[in-house]
C-alpha atoms as a PDB file:
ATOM      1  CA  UNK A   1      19.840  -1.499 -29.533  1.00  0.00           C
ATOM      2  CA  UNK A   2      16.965  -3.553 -31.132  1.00  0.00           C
ATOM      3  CA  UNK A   3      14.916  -6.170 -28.365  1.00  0.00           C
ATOM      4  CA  UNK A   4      13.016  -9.097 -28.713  1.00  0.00           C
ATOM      5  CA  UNK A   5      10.488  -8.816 -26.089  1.00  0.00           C
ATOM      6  CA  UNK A   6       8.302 -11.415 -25.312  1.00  0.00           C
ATOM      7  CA  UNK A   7       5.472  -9.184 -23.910  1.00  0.00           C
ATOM      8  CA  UNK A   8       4.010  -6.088 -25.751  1.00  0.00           C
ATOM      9  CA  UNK A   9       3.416  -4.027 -23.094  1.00  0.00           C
ATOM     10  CA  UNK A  10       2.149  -1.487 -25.286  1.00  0.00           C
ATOM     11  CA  UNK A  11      -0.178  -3.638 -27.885  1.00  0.00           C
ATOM     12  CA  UNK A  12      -1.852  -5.120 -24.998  1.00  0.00           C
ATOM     13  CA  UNK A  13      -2.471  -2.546 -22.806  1.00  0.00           C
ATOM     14  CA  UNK A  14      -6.574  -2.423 -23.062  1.00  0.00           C
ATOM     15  CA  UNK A  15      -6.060  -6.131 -21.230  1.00  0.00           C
ATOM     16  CA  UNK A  16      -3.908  -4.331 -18.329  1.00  0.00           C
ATOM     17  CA  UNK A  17      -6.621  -1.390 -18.023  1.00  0.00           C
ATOM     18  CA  UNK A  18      -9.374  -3.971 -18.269  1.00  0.00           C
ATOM     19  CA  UNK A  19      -7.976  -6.185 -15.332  1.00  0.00           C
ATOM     20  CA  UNK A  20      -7.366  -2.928 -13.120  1.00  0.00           C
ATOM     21  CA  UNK A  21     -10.424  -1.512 -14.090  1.00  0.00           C
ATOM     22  CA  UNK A  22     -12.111  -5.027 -13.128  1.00  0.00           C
ATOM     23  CA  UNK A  23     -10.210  -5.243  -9.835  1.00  0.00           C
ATOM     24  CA  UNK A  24     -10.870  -1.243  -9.043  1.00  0.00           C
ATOM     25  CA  UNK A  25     -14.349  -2.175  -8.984  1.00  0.00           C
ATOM     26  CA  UNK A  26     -14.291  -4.887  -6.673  1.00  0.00           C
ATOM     27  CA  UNK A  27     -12.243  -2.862  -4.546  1.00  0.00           C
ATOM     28  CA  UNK A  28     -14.835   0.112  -4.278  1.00  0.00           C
ATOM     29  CA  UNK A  29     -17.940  -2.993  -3.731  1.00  0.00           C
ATOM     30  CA  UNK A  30     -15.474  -4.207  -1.230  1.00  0.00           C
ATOM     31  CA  UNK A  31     -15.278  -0.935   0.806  1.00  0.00           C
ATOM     32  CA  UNK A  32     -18.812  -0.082   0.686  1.00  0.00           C
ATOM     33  CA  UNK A  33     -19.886  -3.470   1.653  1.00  0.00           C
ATOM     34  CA  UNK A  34     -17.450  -4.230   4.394  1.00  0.00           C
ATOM     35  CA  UNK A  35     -15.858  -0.854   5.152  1.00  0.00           C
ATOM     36  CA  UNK A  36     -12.477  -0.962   6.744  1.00  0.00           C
ATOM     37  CA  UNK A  37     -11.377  -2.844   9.867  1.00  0.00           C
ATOM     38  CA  UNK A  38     -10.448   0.442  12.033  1.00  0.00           C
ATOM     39  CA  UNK A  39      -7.924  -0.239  14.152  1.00  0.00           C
ATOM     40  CA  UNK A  40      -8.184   1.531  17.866  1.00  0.00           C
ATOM     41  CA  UNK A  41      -6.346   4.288  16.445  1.00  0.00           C
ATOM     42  CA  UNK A  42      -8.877   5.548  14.274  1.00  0.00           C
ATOM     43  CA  UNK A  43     -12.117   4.829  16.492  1.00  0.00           C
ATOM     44  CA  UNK A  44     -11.134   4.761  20.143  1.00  0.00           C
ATOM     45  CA  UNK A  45     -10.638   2.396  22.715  1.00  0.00           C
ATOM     46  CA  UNK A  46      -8.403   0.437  24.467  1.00  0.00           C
ATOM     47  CA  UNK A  47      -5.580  -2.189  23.445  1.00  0.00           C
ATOM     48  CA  UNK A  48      -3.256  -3.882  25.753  1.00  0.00           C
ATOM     49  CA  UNK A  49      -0.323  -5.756  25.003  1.00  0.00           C
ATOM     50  CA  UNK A  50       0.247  -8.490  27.701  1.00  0.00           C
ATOM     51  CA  UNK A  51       3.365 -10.211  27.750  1.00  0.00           C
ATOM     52  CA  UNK A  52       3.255 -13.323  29.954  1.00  0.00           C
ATOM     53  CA  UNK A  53       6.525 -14.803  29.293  1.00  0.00           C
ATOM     54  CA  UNK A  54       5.584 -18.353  28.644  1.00  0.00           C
ATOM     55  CA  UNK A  55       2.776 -20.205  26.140  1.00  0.00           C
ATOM     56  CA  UNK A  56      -1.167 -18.586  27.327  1.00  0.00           C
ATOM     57  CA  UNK A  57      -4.149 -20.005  26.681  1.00  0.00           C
ATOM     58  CA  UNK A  58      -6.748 -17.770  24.930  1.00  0.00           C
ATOM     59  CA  UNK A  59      -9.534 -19.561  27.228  1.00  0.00           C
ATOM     60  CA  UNK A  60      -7.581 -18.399  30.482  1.00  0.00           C
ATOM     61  CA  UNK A  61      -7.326 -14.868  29.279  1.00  0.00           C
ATOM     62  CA  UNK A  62     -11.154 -14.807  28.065  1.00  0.00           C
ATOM     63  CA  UNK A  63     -11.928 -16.239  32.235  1.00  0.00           C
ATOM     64  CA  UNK A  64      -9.863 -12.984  33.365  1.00  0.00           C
ATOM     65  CA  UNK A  65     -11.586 -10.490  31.374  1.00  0.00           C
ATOM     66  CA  UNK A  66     -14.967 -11.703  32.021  1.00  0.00           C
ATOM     67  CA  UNK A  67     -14.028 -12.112  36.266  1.00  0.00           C
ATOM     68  CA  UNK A  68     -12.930  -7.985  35.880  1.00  0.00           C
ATOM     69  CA  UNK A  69     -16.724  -7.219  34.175  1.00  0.00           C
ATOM     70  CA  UNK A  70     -15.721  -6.220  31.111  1.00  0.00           C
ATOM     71  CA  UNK A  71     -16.072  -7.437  27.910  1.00  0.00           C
ATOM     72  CA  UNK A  72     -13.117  -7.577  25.303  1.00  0.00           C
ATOM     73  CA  UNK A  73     -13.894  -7.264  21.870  1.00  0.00           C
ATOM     74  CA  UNK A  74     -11.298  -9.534  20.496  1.00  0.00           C
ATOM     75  CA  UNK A  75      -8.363 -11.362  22.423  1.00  0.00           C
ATOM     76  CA  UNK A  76      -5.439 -12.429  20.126  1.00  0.00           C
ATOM     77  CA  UNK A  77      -2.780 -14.820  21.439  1.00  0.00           C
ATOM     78  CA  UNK A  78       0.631 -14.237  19.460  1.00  0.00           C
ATOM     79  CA  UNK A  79       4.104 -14.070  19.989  1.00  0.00           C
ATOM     80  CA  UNK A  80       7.434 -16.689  19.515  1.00  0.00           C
ATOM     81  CA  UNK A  81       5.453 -19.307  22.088  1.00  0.00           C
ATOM     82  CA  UNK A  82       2.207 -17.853  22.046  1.00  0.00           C
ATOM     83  CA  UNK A  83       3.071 -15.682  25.044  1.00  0.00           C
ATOM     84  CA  UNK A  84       1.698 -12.463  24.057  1.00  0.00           C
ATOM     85  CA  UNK A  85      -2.160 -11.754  24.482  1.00  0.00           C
ATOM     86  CA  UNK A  86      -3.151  -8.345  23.060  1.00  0.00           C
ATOM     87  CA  UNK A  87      -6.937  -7.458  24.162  1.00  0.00           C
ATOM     88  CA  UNK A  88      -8.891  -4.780  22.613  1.00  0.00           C
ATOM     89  CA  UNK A  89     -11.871  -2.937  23.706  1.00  0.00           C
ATOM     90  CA  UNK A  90     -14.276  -0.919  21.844  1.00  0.00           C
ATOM     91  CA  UNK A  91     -14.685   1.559  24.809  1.00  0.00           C
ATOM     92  CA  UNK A  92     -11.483   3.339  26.680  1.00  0.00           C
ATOM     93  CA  UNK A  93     -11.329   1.723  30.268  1.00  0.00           C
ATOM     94  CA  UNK A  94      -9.346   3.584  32.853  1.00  0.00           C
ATOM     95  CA  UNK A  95      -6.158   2.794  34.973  1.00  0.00           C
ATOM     96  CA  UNK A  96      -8.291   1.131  38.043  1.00  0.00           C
ATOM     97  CA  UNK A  97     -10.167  -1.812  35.555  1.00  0.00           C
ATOM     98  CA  UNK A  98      -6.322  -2.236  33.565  1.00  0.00           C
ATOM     99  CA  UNK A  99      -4.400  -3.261  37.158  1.00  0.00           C
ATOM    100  CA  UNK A 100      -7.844  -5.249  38.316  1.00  0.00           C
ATOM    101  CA  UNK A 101      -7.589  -6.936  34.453  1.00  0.00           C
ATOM    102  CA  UNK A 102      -4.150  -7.675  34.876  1.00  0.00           C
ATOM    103  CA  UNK A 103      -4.746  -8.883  38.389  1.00  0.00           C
ATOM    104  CA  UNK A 104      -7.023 -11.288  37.484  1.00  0.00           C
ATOM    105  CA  UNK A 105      -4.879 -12.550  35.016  1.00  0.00           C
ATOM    106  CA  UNK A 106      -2.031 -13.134  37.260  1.00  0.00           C
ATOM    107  CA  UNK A 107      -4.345 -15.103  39.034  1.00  0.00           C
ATOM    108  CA  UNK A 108      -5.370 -17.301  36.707  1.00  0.00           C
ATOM    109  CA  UNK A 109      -2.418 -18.122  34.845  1.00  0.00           C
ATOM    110  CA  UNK A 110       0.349 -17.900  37.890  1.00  0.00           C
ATOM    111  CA  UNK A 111       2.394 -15.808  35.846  1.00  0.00           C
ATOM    112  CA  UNK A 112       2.908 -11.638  36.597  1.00  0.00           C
ATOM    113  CA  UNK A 113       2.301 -10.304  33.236  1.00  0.00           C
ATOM    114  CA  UNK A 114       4.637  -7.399  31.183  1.00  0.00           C
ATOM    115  CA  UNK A 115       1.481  -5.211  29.367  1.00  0.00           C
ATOM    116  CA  UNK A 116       1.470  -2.253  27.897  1.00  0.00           C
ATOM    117  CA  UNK A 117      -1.758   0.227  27.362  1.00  0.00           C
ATOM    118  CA  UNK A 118      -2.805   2.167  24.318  1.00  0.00           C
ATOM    119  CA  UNK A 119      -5.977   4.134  24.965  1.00  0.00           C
ATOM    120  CA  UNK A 120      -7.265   6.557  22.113  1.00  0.00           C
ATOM    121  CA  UNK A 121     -10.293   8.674  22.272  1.00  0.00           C
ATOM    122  CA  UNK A 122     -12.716  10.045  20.059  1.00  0.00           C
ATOM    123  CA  UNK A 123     -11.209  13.069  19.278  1.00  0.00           C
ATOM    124  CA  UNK A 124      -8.103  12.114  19.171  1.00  0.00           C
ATOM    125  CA  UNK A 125      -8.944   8.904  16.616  1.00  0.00           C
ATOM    126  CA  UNK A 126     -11.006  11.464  14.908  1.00  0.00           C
ATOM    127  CA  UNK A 127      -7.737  13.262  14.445  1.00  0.00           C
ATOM    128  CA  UNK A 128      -5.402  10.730  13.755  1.00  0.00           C
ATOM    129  CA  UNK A 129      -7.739   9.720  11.181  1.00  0.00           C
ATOM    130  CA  UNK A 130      -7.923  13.562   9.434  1.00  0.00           C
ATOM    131  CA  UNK A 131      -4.257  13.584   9.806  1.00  0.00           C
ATOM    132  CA  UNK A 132      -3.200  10.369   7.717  1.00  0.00           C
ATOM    133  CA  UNK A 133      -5.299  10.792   4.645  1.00  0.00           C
ATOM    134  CA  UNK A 134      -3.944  14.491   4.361  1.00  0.00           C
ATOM    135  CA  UNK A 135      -0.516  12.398   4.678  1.00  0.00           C
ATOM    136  CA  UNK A 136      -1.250  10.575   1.647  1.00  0.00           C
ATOM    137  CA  UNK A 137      -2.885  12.928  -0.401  1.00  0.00           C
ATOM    138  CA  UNK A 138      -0.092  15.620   0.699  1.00  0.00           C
ATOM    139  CA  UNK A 139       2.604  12.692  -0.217  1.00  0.00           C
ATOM    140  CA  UNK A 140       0.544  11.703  -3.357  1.00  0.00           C
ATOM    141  CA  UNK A 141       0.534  15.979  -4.421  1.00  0.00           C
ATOM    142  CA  UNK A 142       4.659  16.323  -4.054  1.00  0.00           C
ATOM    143  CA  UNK A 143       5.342  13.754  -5.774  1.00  0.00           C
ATOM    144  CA  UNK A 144       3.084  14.948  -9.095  1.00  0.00           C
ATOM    145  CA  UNK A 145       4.816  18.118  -8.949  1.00  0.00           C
ATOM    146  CA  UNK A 146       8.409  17.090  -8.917  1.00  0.00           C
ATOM    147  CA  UNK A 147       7.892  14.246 -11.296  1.00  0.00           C
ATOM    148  CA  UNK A 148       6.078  17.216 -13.016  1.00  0.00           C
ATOM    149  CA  UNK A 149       8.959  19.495 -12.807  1.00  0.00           C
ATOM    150  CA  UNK A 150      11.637  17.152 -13.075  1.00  0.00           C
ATOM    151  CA  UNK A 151      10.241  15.340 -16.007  1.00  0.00           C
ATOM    152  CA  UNK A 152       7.021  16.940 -17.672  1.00  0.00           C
ATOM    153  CA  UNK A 153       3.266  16.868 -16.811  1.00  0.00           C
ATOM    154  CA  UNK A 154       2.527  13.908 -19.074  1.00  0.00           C
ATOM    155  CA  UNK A 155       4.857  11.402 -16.564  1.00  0.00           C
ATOM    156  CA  UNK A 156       3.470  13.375 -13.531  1.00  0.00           C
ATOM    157  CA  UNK A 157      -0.137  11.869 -14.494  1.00  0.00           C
ATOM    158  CA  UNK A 158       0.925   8.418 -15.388  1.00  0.00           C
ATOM    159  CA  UNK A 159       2.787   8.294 -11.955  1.00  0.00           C
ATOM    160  CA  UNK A 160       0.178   9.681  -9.715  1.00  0.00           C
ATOM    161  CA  UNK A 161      -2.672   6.961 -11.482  1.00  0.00           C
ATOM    162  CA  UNK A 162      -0.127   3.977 -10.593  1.00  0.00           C
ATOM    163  CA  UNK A 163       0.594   5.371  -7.275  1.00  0.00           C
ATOM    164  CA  UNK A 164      -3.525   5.591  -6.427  1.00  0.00           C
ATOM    165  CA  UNK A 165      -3.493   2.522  -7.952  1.00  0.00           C
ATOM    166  CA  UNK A 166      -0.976   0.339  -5.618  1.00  0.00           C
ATOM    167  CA  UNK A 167      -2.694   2.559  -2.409  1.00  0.00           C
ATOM    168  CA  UNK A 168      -6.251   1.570  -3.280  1.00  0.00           C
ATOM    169  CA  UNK A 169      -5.318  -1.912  -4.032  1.00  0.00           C
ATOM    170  CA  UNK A 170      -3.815  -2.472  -0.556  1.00  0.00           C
ATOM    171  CA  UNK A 171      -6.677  -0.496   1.346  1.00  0.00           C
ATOM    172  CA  UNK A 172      -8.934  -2.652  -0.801  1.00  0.00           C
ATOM    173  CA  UNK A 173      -7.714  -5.831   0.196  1.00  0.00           C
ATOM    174  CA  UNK A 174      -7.252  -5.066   3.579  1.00  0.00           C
ATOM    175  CA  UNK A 175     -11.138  -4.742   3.717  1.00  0.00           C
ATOM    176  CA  UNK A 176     -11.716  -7.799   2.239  1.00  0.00           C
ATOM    177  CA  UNK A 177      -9.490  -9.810   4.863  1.00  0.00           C
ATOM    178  CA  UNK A 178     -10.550  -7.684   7.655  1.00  0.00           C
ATOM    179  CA  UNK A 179      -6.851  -6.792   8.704  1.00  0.00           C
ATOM    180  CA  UNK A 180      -6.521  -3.996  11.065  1.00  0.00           C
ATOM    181  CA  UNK A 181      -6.334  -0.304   9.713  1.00  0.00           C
ATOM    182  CA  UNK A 182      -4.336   1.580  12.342  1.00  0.00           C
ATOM    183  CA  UNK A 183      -1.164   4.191  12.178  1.00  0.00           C
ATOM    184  CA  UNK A 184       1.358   1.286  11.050  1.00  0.00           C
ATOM    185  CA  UNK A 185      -0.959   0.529   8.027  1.00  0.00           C
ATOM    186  CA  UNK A 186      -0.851   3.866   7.474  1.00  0.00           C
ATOM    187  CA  UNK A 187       2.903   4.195   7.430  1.00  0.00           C
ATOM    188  CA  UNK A 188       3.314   1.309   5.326  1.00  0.00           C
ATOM    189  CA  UNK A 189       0.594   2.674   2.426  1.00  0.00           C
ATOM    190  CA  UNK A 190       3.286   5.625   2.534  1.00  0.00           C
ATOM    191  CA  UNK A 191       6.364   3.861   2.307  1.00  0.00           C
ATOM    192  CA  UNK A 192       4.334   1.651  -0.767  1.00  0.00           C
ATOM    193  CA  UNK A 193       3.962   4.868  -2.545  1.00  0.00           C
ATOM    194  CA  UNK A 194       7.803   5.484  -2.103  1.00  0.00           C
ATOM    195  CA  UNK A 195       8.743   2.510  -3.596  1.00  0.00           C
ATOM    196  CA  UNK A 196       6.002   2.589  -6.218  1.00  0.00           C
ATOM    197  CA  UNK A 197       7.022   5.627  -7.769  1.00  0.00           C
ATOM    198  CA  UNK A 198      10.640   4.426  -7.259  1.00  0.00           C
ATOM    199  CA  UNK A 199       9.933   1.710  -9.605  1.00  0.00           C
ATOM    200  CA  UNK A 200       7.897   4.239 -11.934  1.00  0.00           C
ATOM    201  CA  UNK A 201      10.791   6.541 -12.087  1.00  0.00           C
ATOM    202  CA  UNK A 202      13.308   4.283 -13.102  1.00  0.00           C
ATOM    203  CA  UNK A 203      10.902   3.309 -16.076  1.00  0.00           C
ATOM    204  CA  UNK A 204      10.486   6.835 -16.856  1.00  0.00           C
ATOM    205  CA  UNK A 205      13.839   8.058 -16.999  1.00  0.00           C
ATOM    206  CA  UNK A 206      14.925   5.320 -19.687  1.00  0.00           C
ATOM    207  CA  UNK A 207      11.914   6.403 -21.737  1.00  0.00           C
ATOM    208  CA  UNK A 208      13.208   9.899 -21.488  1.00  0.00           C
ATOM    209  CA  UNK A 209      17.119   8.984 -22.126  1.00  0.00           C
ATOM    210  CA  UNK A 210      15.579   7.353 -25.571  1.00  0.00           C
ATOM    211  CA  UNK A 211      13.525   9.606 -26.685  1.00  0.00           C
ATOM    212  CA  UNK A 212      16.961  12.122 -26.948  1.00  0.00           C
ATOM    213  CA  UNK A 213      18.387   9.521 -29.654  1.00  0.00           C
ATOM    214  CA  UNK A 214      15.176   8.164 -31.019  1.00  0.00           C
ATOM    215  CA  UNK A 215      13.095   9.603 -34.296  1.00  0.00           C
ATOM    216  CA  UNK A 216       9.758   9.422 -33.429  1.00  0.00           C
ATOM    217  CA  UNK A 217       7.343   9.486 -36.690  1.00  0.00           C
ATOM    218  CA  UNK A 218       4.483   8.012 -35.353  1.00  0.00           C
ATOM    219  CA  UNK A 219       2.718   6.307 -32.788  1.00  0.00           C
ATOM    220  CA  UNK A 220       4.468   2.658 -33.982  1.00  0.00           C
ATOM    221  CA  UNK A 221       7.496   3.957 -33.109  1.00  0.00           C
ATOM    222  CA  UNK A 222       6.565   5.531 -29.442  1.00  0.00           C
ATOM    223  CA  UNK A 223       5.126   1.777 -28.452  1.00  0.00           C
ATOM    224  CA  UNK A 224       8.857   0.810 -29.551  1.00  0.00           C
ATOM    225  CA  UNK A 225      10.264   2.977 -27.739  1.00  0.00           C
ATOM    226  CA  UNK A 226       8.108   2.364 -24.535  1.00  0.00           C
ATOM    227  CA  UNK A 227       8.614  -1.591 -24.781  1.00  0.00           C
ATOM    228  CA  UNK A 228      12.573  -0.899 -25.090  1.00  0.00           C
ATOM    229  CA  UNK A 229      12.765   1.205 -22.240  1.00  0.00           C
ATOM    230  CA  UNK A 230      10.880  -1.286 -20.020  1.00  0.00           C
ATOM    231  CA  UNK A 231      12.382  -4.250 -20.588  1.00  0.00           C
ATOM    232  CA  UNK A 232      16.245  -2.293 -20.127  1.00  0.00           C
ATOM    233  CA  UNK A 233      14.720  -1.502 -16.528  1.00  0.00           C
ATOM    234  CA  UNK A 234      13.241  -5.046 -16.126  1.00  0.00           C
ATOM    235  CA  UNK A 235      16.149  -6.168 -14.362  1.00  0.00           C
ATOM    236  CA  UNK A 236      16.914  -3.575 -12.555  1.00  0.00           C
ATOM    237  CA  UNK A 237      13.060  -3.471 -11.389  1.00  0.00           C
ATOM    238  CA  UNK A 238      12.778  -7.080 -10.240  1.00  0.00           C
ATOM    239  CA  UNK A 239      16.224  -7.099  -8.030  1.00  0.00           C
ATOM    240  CA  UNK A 240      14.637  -3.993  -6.221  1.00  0.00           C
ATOM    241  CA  UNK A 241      11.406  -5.300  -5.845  1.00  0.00           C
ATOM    242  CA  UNK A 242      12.857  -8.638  -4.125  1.00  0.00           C
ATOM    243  CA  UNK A 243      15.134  -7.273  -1.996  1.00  0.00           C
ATOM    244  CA  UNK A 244      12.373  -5.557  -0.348  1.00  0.00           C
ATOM    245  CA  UNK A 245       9.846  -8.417  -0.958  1.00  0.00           C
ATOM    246  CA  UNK A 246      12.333 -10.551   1.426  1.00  0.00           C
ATOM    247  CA  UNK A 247      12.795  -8.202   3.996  1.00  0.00           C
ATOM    248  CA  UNK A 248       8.932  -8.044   4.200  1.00  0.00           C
ATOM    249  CA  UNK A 249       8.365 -12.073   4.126  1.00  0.00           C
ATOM    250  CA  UNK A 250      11.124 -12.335   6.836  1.00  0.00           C
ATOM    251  CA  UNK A 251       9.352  -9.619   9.058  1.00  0.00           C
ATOM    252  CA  UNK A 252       5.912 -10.915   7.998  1.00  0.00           C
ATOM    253  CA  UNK A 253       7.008 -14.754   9.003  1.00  0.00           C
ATOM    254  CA  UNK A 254       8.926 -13.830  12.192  1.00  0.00           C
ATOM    255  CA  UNK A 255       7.463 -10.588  13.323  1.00  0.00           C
ATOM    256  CA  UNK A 256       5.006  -9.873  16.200  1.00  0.00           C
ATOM    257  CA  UNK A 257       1.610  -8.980  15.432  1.00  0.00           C
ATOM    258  CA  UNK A 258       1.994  -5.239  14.637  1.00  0.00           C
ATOM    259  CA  UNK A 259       5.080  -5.561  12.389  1.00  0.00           C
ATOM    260  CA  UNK A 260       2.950  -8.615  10.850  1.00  0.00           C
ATOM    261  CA  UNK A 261       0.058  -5.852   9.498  1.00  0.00           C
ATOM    262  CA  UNK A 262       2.703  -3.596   8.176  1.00  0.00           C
ATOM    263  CA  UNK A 263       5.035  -6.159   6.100  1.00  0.00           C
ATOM    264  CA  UNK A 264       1.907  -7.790   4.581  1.00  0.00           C
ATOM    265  CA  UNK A 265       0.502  -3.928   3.146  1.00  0.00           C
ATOM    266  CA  UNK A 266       4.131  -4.062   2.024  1.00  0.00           C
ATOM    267  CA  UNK A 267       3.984  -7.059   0.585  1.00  0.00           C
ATOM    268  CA  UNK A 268       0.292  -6.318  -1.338  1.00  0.00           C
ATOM    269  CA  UNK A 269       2.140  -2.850  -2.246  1.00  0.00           C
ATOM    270  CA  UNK A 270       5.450  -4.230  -3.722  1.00  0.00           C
ATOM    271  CA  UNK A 271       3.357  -6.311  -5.479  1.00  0.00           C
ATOM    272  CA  UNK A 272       1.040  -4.117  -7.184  1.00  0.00           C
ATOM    273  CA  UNK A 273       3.793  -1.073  -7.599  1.00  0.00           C
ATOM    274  CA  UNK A 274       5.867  -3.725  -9.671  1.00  0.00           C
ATOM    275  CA  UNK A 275       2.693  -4.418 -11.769  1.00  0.00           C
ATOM    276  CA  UNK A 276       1.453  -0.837 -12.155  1.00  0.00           C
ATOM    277  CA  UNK A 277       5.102   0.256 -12.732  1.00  0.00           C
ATOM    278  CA  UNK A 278       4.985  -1.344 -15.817  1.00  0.00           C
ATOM    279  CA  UNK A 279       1.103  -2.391 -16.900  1.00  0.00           C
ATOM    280  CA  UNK A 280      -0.183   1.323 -15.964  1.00  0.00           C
ATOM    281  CA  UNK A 281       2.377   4.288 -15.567  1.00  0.00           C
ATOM    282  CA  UNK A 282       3.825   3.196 -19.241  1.00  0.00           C
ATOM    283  CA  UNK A 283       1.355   3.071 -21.092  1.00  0.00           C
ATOM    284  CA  UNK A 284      -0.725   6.014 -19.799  1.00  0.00           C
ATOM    285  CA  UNK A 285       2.079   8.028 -20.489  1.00  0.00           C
ATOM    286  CA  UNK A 286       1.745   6.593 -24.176  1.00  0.00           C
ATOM    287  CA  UNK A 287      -1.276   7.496 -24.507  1.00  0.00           C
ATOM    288  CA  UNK A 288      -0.793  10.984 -23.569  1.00  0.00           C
ATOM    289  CA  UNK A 289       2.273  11.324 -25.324  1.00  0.00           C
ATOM    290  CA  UNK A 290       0.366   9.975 -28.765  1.00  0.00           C
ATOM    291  CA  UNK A 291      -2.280  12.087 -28.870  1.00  0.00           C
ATOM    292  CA  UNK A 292       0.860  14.805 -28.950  1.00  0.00           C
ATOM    293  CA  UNK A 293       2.435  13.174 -31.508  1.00  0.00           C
ATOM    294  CA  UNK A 294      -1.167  13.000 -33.504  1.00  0.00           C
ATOM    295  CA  UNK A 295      -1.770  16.412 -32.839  1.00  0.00           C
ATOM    296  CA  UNK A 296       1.750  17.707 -34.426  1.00  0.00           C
ATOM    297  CA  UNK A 297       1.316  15.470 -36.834  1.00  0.00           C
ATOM    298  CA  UNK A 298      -1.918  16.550 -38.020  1.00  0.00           C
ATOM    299  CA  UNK A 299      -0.585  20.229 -37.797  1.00  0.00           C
ATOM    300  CA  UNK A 300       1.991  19.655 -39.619  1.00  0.00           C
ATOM    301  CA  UNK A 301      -0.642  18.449 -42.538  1.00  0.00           C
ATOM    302  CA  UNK A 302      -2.110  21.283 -42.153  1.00  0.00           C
ATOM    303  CA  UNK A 303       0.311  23.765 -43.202  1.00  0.00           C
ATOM    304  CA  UNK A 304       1.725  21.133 -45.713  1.00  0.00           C
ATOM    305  CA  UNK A 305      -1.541  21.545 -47.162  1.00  0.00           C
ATOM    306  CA  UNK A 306      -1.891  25.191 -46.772  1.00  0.00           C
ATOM    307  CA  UNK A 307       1.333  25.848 -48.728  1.00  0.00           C
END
C-alpha cells in the first residue's frame, strides 16, 4: 500500500541532523558554562521537608533559620496552600541544629511542623553519583545488544544515537533552567530511554516487516520504504506519546515539588524521543543500510563486468 506523505522524512534528513547537531552544541556550551544544578544527592548536605499544615511565609522561615545560626542555601515554599517549606543546606547539619531549626520555627509561625531529613555525605553523593551514570550507560549497553540481536547491528546504532540523543537533550536543558539534578532526575532520564526506544522499536519493526515484501533496487526505493513504515506507525506513535505526555502534565501541574522535577524530564524526554524516533533513528538506519545496498550493488557490477 502506496502513501501520500506530506513530510519526506528521508529527503530532508540533512535539515533534522543539522537542527540536532545545532541544538547538541548548545547543549555541550550549556554544560560547560553552567554545569549541572546537583541536587543534595550528588554533593552532600542537608534537605528538610517541613510540612506546616497551613499557608507559610518564606520570610518567617528565612527569620527561623537565621535565629538557629545557620545559613540555608535556598528555602522553597510549595505545596497545595503553600504549606510545605523544603530548606537545603550545602553542609550536613546534625540531629541537635534540625530539632533547634524546627524549634524555632514552631515559634515563629505557631504551628508544630511535620519535616522530614535527608542528609547525604561526600562519599556517599560521590557514590550515588558513580552509581547512576553506570545506570545509564549499563541501560544504554542492553538495549544495543538486544535491538542488536533481535533486529541487526545497523538498528542497534540508529537506536542507541536517538536514545543519547533524548538523554542529553534533557540533561542539557536541565542546565540551562537550573532544575535540580538528584536520584528522581535520574530515574526519570531512565524511564525516557524506555519509552524512547519504545517509540524507536515500533518504527523499526514496520521497516523490517516491509522490507520481507519489498524489492529493494536502490537507494530510491529504501527512502520509500522508510517514509511508509513511519507514517503506518505515526498513529500508533502519537497515541503513546500522549497518554504519557498527560500523565506527566497532570503530575507536573498537581504534584509536589519532587514529583514536579521528574514529570518535567519526562515531559522534555517524551518530547524529544517522539522527535528522534522519527527525525534520527530512521534515517541513520538509512544511511547505514544504503551504503549496503551501494556496496552489493557495486559488487554485483563487478562480476557483471568480470564475466
Amino acid at each position: 500500500m502506496r502513501y501520500n506523505w506530506k513530510i519526506d522524512f528521508i529527503k530532508n534528513r540533512k535539515h533534522s541532523f543539522m537542527f540536532s547537531g545545532i541544538i547538541t552544541v548548545l547543549g555541550i556550551v550549556i554544560l560547560l558554562i553552567f554545569g549541572l544544578n546537583l541536587g543534595v544527592d550528588f554533593r552532600a548536605g542537608t534537605t528538610i521537608d517541613v510540612n506546616m499544615g497551613k499557608s507559610v511565609e518564606q520570610s518567617l522561615v528565612q527569620e527561623a533559620v537565621s535565629e538557629s545560626k545557620l545559613e540555608a542555601e535556598s528555602i522553597t515554599i510549595g505545596g497545595t496552600n503553600a504549606d510545605r517549606a523544603t530548606i537545603r543546606f550545602k553542609d550536613s547539619i546534625n540531629k541537635t541544629q534540625v530539632e533547634a531549626l524546627l524549634t524555632s520555627i514552631e515559634n515563629r509561625t505557631g504551628l508544630k511542623p511535620d519535616s522530614e531529613e535527608n542528609t547525604v555525605s561526600p562519599d556517599l553523593a560521590q557514590e550515588l553519583a558513580q552509581k547512576a551514570i553506570y545506570a545509564v550507560l549499563i541501560a544504554s549497553v542492553f538495549i544495543m545488544v538486544y535491538v542488536a540481536i533481535r533486529f541487526e547491528w545497523r538498528f542497534a546504532i540508529a537506536g542507541i544515537a536517538a536514545l543519547l540523543h533524548d538523554a542529553f537533550i534533557v540533561i542539557s536543558l536541565f542546565s540551562l533552567l537550573r532544575f535540580e539534578v538528584n536520584l528522581p532526575f535520574i530515574a526519570a532520564v531512565l524511564t525516557i530511554i524506555g519509552y524512547s526506544i519504545n517509540d524507536t522499536i515500533v518504527i523499526f519493526d514496520r521497516i523490517r516487516s516491509n522490507m520481507r515484501y519489498a524489492k529493494i533496487r536502490n537507494e530510491d526505493d529504501l527512502g520509500q520504504l522508510v517514509n511508509e513504515s513511519i507514517w503506518q506507525t505515526m498513529t500508533r506513535s502519537i497515541n503513546t506519546v500522549m497518554t504519557v505526555l498527560i500523565c506527566s502534565l497532570i503530575l507536573f501541574f498537581f504534584g509536589g515539588i519532587p514529583i514536579k522535577l521528574f514529570s518535567l524530564a519526562m515531559i522534555f524526554g517524551l518530547v524529544s524521543g517522539c522527535y528522534s524516533s522519527v527525525f534520527i533513528a530512521s534515517p541513520i538506519w538509512y544511511l547505514l543500510k544504503k551504503a549496503s545496498i551501494n556496496s552489493n550493488n557495486a559488487t554485483a557490477v563487478q562480476k557483471a563486468v568480470a564475466k
